[in-house]
Structure formats: C-alpha cells, structure tokens
PDB file of N, CA and C in Angstrom:
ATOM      1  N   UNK A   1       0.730 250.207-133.471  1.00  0.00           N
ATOM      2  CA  UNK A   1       0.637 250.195-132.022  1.00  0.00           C
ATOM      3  C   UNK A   1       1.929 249.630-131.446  1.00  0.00           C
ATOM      4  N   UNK A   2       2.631 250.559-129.914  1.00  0.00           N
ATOM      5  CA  UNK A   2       3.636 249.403-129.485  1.00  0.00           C
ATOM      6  C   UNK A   2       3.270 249.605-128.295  1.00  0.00           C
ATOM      7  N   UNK A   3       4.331 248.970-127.698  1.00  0.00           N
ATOM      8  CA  UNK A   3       4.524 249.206-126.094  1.00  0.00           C
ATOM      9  C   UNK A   3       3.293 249.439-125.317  1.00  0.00           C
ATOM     10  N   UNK A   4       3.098 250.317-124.542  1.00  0.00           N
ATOM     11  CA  UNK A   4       2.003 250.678-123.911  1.00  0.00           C
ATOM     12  C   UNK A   4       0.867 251.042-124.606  1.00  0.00           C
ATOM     13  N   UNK A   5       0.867 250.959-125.482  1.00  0.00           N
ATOM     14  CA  UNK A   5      -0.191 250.922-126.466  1.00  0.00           C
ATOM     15  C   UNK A   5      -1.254 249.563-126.809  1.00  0.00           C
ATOM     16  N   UNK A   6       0.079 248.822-127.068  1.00  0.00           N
ATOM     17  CA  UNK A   6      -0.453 247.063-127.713  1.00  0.00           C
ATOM     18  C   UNK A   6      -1.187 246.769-126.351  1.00  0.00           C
ATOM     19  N   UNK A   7       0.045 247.067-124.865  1.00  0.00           N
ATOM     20  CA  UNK A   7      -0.233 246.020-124.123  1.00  0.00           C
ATOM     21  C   UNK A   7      -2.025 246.864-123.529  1.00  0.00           C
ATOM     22  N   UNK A   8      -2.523 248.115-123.626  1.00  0.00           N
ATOM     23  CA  UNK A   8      -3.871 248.438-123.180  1.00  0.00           C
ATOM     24  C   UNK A   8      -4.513 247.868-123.845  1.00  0.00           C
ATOM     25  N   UNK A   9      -4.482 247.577-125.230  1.00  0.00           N
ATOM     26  CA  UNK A   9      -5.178 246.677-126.172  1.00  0.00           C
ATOM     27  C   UNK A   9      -5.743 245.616-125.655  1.00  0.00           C
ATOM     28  N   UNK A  10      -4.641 244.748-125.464  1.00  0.00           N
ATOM     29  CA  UNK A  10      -4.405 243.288-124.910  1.00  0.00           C
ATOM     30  C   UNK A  10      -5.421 243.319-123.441  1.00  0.00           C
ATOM     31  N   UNK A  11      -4.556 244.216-122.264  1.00  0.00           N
ATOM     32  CA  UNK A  11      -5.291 243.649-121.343  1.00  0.00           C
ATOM     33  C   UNK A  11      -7.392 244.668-121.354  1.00  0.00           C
ATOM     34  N   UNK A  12      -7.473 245.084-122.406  1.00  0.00           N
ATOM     35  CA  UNK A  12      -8.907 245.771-122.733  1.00  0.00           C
ATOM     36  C   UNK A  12      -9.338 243.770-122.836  1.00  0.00           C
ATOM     37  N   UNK A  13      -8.996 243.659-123.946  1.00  0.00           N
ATOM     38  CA  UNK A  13      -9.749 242.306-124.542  1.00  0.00           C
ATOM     39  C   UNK A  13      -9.891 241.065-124.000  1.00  0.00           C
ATOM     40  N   UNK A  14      -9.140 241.007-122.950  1.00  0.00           N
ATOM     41  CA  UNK A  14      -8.947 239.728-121.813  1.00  0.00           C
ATOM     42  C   UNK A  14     -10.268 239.885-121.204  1.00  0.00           C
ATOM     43  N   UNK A  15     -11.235 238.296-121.299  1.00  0.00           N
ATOM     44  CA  UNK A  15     -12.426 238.626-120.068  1.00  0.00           C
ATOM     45  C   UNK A  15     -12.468 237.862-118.707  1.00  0.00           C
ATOM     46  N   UNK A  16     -13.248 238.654-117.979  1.00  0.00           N
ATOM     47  CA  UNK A  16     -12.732 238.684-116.330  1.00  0.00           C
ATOM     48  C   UNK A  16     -12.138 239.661-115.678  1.00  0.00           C
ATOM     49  N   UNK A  17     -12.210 239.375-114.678  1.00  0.00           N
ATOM     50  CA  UNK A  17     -11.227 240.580-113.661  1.00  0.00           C
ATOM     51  C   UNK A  17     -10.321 239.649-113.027  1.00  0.00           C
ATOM     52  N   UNK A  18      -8.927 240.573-113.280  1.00  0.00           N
ATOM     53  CA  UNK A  18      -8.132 239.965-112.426  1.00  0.00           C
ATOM     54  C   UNK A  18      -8.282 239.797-111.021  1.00  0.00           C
ATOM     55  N   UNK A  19      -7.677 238.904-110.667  1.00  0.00           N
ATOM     56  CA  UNK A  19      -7.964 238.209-109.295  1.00  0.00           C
ATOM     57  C   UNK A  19      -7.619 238.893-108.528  1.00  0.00           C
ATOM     58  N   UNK A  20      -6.474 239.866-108.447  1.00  0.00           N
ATOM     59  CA  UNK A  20      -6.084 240.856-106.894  1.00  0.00           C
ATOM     60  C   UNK A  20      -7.144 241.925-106.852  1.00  0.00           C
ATOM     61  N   UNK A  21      -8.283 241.925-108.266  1.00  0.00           N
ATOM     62  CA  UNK A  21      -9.030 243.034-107.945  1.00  0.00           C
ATOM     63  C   UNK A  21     -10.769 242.787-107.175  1.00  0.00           C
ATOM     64  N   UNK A  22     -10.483 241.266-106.863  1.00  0.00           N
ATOM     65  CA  UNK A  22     -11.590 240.521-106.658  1.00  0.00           C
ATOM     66  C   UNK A  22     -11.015 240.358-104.491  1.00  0.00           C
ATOM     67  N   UNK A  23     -11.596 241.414-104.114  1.00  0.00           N
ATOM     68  CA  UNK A  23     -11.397 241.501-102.695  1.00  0.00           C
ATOM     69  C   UNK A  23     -12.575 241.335-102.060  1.00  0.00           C
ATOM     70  N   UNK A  24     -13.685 241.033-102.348  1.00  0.00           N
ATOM     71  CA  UNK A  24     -14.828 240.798-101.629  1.00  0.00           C
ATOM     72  C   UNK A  24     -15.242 239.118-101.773  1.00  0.00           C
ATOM     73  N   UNK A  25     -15.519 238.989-100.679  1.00  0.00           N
ATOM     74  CA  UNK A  25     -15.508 237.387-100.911  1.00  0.00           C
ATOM     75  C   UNK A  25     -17.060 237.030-101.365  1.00  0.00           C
ATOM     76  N   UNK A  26     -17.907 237.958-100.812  1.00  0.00           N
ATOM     77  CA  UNK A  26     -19.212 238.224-101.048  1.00  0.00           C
ATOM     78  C   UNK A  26     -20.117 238.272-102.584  1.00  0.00           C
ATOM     79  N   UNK A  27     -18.817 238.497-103.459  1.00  0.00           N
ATOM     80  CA  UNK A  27     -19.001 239.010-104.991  1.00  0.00           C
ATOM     81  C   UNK A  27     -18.511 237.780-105.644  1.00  0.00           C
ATOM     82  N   UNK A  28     -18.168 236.672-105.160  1.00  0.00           N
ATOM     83  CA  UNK A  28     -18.183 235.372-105.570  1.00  0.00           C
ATOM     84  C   UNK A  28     -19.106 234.421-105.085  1.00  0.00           C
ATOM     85  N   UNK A  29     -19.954 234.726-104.069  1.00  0.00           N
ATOM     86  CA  UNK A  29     -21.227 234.412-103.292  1.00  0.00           C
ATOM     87  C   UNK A  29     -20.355 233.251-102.216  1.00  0.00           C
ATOM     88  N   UNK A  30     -19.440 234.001-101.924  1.00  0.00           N
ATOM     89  CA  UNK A  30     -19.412 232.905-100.476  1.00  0.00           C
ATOM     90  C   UNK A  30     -20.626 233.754 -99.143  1.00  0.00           C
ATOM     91  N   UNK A  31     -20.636 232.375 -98.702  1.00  0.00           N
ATOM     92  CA  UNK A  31     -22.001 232.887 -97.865  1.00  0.00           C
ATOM     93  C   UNK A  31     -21.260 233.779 -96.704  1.00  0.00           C
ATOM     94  N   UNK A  32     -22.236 234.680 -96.630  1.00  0.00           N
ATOM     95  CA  UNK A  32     -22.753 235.740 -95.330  1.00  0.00           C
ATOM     96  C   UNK A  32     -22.530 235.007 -93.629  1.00  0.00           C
ATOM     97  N   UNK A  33     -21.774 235.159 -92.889  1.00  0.00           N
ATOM     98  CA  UNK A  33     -21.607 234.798 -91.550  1.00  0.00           C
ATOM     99  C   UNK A  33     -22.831 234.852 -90.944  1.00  0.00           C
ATOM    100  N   UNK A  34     -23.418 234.015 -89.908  1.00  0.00           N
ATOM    101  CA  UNK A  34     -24.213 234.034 -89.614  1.00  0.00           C
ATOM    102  C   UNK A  34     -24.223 235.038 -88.270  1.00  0.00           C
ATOM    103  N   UNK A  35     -24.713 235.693 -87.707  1.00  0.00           N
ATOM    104  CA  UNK A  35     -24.426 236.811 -86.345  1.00  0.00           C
ATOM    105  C   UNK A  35     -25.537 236.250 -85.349  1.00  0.00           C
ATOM    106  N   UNK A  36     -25.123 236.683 -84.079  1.00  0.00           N
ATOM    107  CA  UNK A  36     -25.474 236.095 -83.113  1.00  0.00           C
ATOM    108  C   UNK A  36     -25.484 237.276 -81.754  1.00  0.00           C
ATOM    109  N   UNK A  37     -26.912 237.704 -81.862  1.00  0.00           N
ATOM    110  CA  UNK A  37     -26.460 238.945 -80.702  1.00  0.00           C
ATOM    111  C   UNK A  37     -26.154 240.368 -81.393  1.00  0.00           C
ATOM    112  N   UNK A  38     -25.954 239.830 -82.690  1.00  0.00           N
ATOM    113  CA  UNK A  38     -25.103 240.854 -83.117  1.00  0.00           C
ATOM    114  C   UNK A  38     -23.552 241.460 -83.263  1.00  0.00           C
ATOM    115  N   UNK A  39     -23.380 240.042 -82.823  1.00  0.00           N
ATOM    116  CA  UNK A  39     -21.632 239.787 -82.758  1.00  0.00           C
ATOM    117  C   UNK A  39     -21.131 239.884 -84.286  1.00  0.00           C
ATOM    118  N   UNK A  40     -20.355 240.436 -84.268  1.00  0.00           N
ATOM    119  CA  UNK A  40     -18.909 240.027 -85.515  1.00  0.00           C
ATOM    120  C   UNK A  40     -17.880 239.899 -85.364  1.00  0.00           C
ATOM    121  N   UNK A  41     -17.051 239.268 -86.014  1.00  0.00           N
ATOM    122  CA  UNK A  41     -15.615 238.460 -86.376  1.00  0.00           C
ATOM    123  C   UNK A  41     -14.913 238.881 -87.337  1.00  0.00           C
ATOM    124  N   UNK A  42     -15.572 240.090 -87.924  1.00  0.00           N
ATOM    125  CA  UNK A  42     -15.129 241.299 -89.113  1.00  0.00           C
ATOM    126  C   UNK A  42     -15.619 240.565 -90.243  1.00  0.00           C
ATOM    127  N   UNK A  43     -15.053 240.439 -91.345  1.00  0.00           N
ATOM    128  CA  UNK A  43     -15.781 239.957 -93.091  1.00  0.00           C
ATOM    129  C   UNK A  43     -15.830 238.674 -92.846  1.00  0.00           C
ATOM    130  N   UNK A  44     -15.123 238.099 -92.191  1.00  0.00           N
ATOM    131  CA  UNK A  44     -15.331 236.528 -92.474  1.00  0.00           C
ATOM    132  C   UNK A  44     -14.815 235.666 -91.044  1.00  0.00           C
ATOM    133  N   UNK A  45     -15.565 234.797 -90.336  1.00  0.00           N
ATOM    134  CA  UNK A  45     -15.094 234.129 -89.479  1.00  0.00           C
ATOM    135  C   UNK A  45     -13.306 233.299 -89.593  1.00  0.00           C
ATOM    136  N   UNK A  46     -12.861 232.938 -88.965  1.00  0.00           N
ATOM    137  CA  UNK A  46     -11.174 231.945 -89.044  1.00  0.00           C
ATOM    138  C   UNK A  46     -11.835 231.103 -89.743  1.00  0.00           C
ATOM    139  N   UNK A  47     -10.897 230.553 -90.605  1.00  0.00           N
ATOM    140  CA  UNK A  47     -11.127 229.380 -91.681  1.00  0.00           C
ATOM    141  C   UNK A  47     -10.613 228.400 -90.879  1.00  0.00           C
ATOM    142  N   UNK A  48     -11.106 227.110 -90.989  1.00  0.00           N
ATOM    143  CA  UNK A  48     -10.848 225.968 -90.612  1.00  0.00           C
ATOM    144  C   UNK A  48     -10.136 225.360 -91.833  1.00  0.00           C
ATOM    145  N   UNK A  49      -8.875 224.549 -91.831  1.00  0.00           N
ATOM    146  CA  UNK A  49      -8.299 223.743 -93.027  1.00  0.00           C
ATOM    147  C   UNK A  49      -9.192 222.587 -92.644  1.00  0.00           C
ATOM    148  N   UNK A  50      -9.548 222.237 -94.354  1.00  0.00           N
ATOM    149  CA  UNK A  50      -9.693 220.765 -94.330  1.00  0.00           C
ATOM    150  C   UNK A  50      -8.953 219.757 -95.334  1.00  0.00           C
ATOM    151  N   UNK A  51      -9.204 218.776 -94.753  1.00  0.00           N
ATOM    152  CA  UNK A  51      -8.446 217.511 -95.622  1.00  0.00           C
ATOM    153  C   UNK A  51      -8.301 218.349 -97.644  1.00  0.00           C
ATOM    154  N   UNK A  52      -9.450 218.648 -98.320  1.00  0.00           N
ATOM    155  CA  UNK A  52      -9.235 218.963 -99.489  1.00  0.00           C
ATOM    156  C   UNK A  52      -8.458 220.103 -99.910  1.00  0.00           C
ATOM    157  N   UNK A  53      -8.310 221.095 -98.701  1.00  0.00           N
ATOM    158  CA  UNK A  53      -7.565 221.968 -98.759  1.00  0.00           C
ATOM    159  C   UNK A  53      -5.876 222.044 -99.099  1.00  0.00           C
ATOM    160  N   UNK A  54      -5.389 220.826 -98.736  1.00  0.00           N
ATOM    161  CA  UNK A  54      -4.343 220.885 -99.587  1.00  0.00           C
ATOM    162  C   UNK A  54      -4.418 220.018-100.606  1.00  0.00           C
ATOM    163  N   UNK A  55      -5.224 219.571-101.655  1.00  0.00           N
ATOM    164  CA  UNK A  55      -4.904 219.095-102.913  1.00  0.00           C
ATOM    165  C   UNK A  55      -5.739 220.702-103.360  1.00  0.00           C
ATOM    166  N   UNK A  56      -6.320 221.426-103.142  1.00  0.00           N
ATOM    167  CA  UNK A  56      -6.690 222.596-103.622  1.00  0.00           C
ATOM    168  C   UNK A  56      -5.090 223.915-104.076  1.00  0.00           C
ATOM    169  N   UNK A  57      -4.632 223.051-102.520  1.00  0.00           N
ATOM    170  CA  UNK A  57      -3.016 224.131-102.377  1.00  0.00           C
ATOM    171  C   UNK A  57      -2.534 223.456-103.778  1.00  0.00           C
ATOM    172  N   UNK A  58      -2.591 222.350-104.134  1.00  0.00           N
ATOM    173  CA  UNK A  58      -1.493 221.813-104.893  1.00  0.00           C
ATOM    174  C   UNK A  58      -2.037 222.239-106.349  1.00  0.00           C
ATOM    175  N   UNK A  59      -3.085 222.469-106.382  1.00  0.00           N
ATOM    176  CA  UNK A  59      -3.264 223.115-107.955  1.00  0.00           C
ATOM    177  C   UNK A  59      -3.103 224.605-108.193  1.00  0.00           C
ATOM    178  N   UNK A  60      -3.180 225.359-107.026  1.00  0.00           N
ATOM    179  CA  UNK A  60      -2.992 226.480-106.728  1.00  0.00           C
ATOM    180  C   UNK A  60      -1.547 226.538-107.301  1.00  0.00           C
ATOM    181  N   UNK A  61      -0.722 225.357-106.668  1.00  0.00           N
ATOM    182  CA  UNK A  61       1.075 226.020-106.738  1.00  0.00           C
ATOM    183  C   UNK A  61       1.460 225.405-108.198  1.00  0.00           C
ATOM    184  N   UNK A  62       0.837 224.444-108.574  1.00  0.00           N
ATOM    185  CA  UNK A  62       0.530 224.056-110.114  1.00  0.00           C
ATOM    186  C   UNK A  62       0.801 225.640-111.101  1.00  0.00           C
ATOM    187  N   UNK A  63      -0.442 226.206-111.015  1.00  0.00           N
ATOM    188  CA  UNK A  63      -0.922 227.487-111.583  1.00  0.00           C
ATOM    189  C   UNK A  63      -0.122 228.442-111.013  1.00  0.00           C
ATOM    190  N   UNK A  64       0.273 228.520-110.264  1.00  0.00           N
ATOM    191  CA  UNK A  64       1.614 229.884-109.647  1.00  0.00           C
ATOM    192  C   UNK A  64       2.875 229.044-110.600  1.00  0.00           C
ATOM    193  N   UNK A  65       3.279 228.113-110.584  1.00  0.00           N
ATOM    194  CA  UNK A  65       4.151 227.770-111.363  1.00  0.00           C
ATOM    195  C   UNK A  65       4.241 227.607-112.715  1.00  0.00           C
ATOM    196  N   UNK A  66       3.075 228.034-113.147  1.00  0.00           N
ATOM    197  CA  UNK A  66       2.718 228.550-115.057  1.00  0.00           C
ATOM    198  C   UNK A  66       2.351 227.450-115.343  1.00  0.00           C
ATOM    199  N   UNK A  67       1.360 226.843-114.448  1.00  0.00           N
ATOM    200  CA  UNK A  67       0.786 225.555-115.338  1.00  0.00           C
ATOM    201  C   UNK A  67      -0.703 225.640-115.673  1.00  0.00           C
ATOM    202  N   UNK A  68      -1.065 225.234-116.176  1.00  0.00           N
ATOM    203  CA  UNK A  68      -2.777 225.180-116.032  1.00  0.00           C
ATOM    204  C   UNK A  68      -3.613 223.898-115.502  1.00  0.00           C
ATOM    205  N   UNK A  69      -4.596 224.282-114.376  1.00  0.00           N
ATOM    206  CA  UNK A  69      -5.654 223.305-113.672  1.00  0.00           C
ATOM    207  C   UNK A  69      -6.635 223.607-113.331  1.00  0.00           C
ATOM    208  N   UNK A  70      -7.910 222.440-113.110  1.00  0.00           N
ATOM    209  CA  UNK A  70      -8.864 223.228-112.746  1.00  0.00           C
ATOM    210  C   UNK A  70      -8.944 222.180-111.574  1.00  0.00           C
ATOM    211  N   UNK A  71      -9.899 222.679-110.490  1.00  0.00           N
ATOM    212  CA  UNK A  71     -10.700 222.119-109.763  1.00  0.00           C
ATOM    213  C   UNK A  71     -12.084 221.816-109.317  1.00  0.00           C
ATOM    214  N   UNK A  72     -12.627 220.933-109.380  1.00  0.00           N
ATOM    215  CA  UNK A  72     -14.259 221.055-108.775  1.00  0.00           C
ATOM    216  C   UNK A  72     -14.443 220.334-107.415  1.00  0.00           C
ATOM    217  N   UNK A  73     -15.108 221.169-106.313  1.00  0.00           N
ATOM    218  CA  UNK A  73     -15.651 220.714-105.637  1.00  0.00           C
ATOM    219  C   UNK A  73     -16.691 220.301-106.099  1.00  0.00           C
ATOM    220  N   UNK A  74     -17.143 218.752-104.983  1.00  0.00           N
ATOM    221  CA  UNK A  74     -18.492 218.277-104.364  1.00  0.00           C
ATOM    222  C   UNK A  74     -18.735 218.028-103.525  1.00  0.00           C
ATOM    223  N   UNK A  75     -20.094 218.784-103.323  1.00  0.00           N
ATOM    224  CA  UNK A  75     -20.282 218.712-102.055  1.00  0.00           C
ATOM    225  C   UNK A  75     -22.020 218.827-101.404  1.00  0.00           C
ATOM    226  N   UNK A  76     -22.383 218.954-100.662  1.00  0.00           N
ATOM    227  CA  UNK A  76     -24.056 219.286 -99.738  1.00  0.00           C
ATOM    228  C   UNK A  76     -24.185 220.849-100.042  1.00  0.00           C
ATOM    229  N   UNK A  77     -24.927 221.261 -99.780  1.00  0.00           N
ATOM    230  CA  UNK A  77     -25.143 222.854 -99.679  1.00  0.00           C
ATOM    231  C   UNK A  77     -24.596 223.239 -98.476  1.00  0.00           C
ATOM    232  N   UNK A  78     -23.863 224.295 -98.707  1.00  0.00           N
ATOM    233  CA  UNK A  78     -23.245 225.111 -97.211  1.00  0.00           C
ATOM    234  C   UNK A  78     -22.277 224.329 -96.843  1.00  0.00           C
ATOM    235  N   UNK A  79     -21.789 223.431 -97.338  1.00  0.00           N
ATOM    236  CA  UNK A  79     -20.537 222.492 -97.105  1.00  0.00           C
ATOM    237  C   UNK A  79     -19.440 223.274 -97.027  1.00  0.00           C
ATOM    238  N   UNK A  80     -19.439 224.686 -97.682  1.00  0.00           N
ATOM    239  CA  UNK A  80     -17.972 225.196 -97.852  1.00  0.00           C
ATOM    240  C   UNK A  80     -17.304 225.194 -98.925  1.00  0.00           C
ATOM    241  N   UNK A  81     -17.780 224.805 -99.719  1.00  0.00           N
ATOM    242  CA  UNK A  81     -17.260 224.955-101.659  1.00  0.00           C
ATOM    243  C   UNK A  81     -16.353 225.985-101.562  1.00  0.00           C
ATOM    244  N   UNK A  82     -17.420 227.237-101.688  1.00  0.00           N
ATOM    245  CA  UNK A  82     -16.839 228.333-102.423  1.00  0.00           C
ATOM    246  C   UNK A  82     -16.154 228.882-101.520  1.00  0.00           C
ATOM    247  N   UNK A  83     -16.299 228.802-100.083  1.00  0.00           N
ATOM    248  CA  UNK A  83     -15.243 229.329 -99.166  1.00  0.00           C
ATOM    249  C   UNK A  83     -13.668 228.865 -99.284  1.00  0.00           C
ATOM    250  N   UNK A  84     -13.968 227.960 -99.561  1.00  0.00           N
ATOM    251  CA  UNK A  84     -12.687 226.779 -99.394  1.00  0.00           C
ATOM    252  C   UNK A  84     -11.654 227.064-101.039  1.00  0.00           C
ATOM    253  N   UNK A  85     -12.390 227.374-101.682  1.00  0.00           N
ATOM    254  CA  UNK A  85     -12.194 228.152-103.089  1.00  0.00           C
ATOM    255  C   UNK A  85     -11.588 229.359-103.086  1.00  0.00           C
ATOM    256  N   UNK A  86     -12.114 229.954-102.285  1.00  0.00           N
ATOM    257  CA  UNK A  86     -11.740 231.372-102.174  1.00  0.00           C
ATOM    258  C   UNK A  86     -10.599 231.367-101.158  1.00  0.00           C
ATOM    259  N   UNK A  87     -10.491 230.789-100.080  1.00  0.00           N
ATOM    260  CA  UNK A  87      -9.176 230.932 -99.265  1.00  0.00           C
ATOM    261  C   UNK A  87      -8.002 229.997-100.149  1.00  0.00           C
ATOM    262  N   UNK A  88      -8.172 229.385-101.224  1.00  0.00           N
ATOM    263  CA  UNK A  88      -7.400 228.626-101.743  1.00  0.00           C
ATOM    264  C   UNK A  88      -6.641 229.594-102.930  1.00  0.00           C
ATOM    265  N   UNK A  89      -7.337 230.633-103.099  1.00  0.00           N
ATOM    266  CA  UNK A  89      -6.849 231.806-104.323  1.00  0.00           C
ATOM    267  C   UNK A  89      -6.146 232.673-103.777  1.00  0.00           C
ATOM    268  N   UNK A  90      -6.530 232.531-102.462  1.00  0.00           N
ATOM    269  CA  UNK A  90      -5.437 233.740-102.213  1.00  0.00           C
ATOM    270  C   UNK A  90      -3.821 234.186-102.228  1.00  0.00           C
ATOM    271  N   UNK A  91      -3.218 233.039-102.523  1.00  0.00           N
ATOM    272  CA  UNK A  91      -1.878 233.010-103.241  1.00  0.00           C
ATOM    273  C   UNK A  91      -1.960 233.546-104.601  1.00  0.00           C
ATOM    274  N   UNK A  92      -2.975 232.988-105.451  1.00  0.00           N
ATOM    275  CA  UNK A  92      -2.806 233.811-106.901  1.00  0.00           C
ATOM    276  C   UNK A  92      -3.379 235.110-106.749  1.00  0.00           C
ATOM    277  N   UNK A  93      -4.017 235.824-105.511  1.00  0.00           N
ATOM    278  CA  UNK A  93      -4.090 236.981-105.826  1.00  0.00           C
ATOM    279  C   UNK A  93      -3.208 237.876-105.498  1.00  0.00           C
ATOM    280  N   UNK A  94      -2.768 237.311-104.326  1.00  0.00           N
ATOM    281  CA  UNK A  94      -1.335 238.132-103.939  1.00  0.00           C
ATOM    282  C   UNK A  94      -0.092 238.091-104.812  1.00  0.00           C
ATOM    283  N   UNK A  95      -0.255 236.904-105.959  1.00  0.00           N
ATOM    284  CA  UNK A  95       0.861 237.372-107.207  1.00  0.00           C
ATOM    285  C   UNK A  95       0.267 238.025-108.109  1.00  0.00           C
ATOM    286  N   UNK A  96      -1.324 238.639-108.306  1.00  0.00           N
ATOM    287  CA  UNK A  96      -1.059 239.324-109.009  1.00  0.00           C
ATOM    288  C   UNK A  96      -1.780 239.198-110.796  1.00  0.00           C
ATOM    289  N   UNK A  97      -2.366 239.437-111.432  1.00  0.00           N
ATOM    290  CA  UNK A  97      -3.021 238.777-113.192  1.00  0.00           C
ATOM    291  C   UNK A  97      -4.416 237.943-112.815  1.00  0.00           C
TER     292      UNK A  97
END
C-alpha cells in the first residue's frame, strides 16, 4: 500500500467524525431554542460569553497548537455545558481533522 492508498486505510480506522463534519449542534444534544409565538433566531439564539469561556478558548488554542487537553464542565442542568462546548470548537472545526 502507498500514498493514497495507506492514507484511506488510516483515515477508514480512526473513530469519530471529524469535527468540520459535525455542523449540527443538535447531534451533540445542545438543547433546542425555546420559541415564543413562534418566533425564530434561525439554529441557535446569539451566544452570550461567559467567564469560563475563555479558559475553554485557552485549551482550544492549546489543541490548535498540537497539544493535547481535555475539559469538563460543571454545572446545574440547562446551565449551558454543551453549548458553551460547542461554540468553544468552533476554531478546531474551521481548521479542519
């Protein structure tokens, strides 16, 4: 096997989906907007930054810079975890793996 060969191999056996192919925020279970009237704000209301949001940035630019980290939120239910998660990836999806 070479070249374009090895590398279909390789990325066959990797598990997960890469992250630029993960465009629904819905398919990571961030919650559903709540509607009112029947109003919408399109897929997702304006994000509010919060205070954790930039130590979230900072592992983010960690991992864009070839490092490895993880993060865990804690938090109440509906606190915003996974939202806050998900607007925090969106630098690694726009690079891309």
């Amino acid at each position: 096997m070479q070249g374009a060969q090895a590398r279909a191999v390789l990325e066959a056996a990797r598990p997960g989906t890469p992250l630029e192919q993960v465009t629904d925020p819905f398919t990571v279970e961030v919650h559903r907007p709540i509607t009112v009237n029947g109003a919408t704000t399109g897929l997702l209301p304006p994000y509010v930054r919060r205070g954790h949001d930039d130590r979230l940035g900072q592992v983010v630019e960690q991992v864009l810079g070839g490092g490895s980290a993880m993060a865990v939120l804690v938090a109440g239910s509906s606190a915003g975890k996974t939202r806050a998660c998900w607007e925090a990836l969106k630098p690694l999806r726009r690079a891309g793996g």
